[in-house]
C-alpha atoms as a PDB file:
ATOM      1  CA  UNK A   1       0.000   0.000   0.000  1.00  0.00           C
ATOM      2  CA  UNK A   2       2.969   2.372   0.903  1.00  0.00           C
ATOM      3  CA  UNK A   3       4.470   1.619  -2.360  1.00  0.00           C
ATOM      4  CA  UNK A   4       1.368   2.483  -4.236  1.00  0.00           C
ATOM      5  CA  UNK A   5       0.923   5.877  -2.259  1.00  0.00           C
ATOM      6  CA  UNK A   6       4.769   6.579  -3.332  1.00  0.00           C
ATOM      7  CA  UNK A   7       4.166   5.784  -6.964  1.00  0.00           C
ATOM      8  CA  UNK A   8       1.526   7.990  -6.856  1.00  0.00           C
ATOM      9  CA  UNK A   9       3.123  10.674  -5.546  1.00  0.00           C
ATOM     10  CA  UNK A  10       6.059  10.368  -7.582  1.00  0.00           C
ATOM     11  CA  UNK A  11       4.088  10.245 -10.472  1.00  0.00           C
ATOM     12  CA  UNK A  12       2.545  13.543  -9.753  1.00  0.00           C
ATOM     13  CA  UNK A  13       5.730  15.239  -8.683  1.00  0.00           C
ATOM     14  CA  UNK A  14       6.376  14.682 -13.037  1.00  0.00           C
ATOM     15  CA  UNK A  15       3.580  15.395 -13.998  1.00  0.00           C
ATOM     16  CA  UNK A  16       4.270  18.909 -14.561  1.00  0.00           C
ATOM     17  CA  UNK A  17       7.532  18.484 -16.388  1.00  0.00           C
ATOM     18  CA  UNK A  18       6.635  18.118 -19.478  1.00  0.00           C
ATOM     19  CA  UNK A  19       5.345  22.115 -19.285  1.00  0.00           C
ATOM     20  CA  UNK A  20       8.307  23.544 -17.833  1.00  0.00           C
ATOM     21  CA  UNK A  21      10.854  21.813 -20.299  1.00  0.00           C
ATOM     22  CA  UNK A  22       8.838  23.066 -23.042  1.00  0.00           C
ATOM     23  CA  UNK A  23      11.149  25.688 -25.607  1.00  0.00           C
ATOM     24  CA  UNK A  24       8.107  28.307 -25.901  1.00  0.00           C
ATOM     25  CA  UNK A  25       5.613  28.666 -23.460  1.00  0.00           C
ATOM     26  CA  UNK A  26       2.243  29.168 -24.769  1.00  0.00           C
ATOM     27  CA  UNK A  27       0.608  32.547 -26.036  1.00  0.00           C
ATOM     28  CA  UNK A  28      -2.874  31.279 -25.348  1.00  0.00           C
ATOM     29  CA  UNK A  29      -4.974  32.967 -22.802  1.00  0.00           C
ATOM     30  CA  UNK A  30      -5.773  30.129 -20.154  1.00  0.00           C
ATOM     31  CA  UNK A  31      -9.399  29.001 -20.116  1.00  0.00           C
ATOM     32  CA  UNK A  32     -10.107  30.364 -17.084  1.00  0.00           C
ATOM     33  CA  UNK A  33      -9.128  33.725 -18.008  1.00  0.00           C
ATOM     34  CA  UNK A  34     -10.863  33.710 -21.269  1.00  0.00           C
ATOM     35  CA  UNK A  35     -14.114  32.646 -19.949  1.00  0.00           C
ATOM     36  CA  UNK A  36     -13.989  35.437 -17.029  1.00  0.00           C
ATOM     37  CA  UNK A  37     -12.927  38.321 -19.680  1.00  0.00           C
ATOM     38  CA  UNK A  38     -15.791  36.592 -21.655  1.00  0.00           C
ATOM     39  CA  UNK A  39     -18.179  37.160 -18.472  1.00  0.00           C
ATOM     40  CA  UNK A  40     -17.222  40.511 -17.598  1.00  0.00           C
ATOM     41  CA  UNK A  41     -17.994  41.768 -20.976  1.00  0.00           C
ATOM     42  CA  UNK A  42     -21.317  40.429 -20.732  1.00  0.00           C
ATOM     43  CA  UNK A  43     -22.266  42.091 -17.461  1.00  0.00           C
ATOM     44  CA  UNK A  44     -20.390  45.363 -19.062  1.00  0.00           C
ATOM     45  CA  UNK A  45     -22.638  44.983 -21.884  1.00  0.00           C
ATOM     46  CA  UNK A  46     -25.991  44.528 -19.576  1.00  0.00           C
ATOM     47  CA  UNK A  47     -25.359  47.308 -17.617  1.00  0.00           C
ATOM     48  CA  UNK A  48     -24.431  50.087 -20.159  1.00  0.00           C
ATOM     49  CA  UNK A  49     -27.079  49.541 -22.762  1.00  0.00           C
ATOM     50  CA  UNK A  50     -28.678  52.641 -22.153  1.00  0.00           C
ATOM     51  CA  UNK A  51     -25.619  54.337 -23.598  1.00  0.00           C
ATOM     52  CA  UNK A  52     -26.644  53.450 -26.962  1.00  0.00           C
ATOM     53  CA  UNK A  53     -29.272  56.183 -26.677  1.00  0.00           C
ATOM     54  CA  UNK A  54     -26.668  58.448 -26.666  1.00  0.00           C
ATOM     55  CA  UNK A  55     -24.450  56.474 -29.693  1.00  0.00           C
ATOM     56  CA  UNK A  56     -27.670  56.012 -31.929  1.00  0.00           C
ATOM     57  CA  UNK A  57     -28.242  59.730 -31.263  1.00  0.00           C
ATOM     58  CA  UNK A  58     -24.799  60.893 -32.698  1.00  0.00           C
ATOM     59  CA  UNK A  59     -24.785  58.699 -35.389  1.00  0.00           C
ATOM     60  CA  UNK A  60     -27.777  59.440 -37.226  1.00  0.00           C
ATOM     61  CA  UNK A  61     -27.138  62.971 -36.481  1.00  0.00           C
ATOM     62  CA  UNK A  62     -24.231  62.553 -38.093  1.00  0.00           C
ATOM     63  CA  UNK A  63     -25.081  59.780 -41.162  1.00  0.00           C
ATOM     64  CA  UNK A  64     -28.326  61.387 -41.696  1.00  0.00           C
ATOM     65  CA  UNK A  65     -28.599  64.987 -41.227  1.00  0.00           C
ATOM     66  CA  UNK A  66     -32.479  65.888 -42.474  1.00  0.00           C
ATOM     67  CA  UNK A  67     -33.978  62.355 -41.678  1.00  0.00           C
ATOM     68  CA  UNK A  68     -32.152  61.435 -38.372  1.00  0.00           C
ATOM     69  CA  UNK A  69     -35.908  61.989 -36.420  1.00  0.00           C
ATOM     70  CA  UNK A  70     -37.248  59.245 -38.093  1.00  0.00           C
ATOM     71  CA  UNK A  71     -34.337  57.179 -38.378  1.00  0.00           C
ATOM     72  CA  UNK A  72     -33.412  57.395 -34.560  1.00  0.00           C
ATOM     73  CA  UNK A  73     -35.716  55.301 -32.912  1.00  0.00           C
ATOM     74  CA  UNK A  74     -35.099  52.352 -35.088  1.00  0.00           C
ATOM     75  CA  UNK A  75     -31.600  52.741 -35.349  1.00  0.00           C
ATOM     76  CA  UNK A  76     -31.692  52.689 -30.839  1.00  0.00           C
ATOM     77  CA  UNK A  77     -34.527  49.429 -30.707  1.00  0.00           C
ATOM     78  CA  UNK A  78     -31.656  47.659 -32.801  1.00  0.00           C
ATOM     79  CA  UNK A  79     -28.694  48.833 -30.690  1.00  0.00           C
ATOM     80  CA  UNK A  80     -30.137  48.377 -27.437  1.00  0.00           C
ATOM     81  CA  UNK A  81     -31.720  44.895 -28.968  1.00  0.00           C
ATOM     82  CA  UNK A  82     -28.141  44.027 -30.179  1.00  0.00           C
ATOM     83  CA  UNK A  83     -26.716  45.131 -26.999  1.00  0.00           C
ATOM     84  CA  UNK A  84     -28.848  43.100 -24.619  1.00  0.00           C
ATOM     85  CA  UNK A  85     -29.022  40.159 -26.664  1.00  0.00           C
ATOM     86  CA  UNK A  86     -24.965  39.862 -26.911  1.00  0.00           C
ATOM     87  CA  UNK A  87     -24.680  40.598 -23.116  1.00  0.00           C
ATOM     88  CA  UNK A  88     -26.979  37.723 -22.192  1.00  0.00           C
ATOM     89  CA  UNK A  89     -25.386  35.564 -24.972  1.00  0.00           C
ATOM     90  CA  UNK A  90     -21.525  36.748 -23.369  1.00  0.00           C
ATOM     91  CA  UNK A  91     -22.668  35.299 -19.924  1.00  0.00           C
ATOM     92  CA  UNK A  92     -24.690  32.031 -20.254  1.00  0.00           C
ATOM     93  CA  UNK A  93     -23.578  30.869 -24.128  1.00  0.00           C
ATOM     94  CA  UNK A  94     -20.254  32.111 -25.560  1.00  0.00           C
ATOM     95  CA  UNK A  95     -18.345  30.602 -22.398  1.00  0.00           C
ATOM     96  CA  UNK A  96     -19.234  27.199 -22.846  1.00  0.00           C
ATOM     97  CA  UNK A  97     -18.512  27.811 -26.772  1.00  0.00           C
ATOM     98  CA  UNK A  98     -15.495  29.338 -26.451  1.00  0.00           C
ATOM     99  CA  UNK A  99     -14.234  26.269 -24.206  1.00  0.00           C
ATOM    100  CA  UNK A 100     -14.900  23.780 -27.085  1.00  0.00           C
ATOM    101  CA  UNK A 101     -13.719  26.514 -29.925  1.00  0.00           C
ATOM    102  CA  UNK A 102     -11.063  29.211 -29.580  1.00  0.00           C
ATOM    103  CA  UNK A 103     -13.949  31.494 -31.272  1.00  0.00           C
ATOM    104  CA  UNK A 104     -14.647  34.727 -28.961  1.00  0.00           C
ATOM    105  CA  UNK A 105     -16.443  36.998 -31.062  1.00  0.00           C
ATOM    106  CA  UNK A 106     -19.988  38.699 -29.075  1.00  0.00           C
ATOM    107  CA  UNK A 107     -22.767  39.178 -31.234  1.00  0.00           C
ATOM    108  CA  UNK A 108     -22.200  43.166 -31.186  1.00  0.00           C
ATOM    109  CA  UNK A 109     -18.972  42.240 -33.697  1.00  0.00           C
ATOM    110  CA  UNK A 110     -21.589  40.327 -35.741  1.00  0.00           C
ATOM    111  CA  UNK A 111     -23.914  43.635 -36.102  1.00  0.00           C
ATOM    112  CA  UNK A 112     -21.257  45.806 -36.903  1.00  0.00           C
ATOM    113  CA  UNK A 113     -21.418  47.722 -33.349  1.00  0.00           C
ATOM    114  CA  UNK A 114     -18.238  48.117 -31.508  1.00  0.00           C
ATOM    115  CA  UNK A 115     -17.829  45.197 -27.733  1.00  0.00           C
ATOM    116  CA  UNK A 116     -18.608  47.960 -25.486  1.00  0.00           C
ATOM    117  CA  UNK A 117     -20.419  51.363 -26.093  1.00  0.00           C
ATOM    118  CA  UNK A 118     -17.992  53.807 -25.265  1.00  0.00           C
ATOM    119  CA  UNK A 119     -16.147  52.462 -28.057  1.00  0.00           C
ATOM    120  CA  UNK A 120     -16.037  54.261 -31.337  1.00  0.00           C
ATOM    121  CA  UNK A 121     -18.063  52.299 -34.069  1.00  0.00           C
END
């Protein structure tokens, strides 16, 4: 029994050197870490949707001088839609995709709106 415990242990003292003689250690973010940066831009996201009140505002200003009072409020529901929808999706979907895929992209990327809103589009 004493002989198995020491195995055991001596196996695990190796276990690890296998990473530590390697030439290059590796420029991938740790799983961990990529699913919490993941996470934190979904809460971000929740939390500072009504900022895109304030982004659909300047850009329609902007893109559409005479019409921007009727192309506003569309131009905010799909924002703010966009917004919400790729916060929610950042906390209980991407994770468990980006575990099985190295493929990190939220859905604001998707609709051509910048990962958080402060950001210039």
């Amino acid at each position: 029994m004493e002989k198995k415990i020491a195995w055991i242990l001596l196996g695990l003292l190796f276990l690890g050197t296998t990473s530590l003689c390697a030439g290059e250690p590796s420029k991938t973010k740790a799983a961990l870490d990529k699913i919490a940066s993941i996470e934190k831009r979904g809460i971000v996201n929740l939390f500072t949707w009504p900022g895109e009140a304030v982004n659909a505002f300047t850009t329609e200003k902007k893109d559409h001088p005479r019409a921007w009072p009727a192309t506003y409020l569309p131009r905010f529901l799909a924002n703010f839609l966009t917004r919400l929808g790729s916060g929610v999706y950042d906390i209980l979907v991407l994770p468990w995709y980006a575990a099985a895929t190295n493929d990190t992209t939220p859905l604001t990327r998707r609709f051509d709106l910048p990962d958080y809103v402060w950001e210039k589009e």
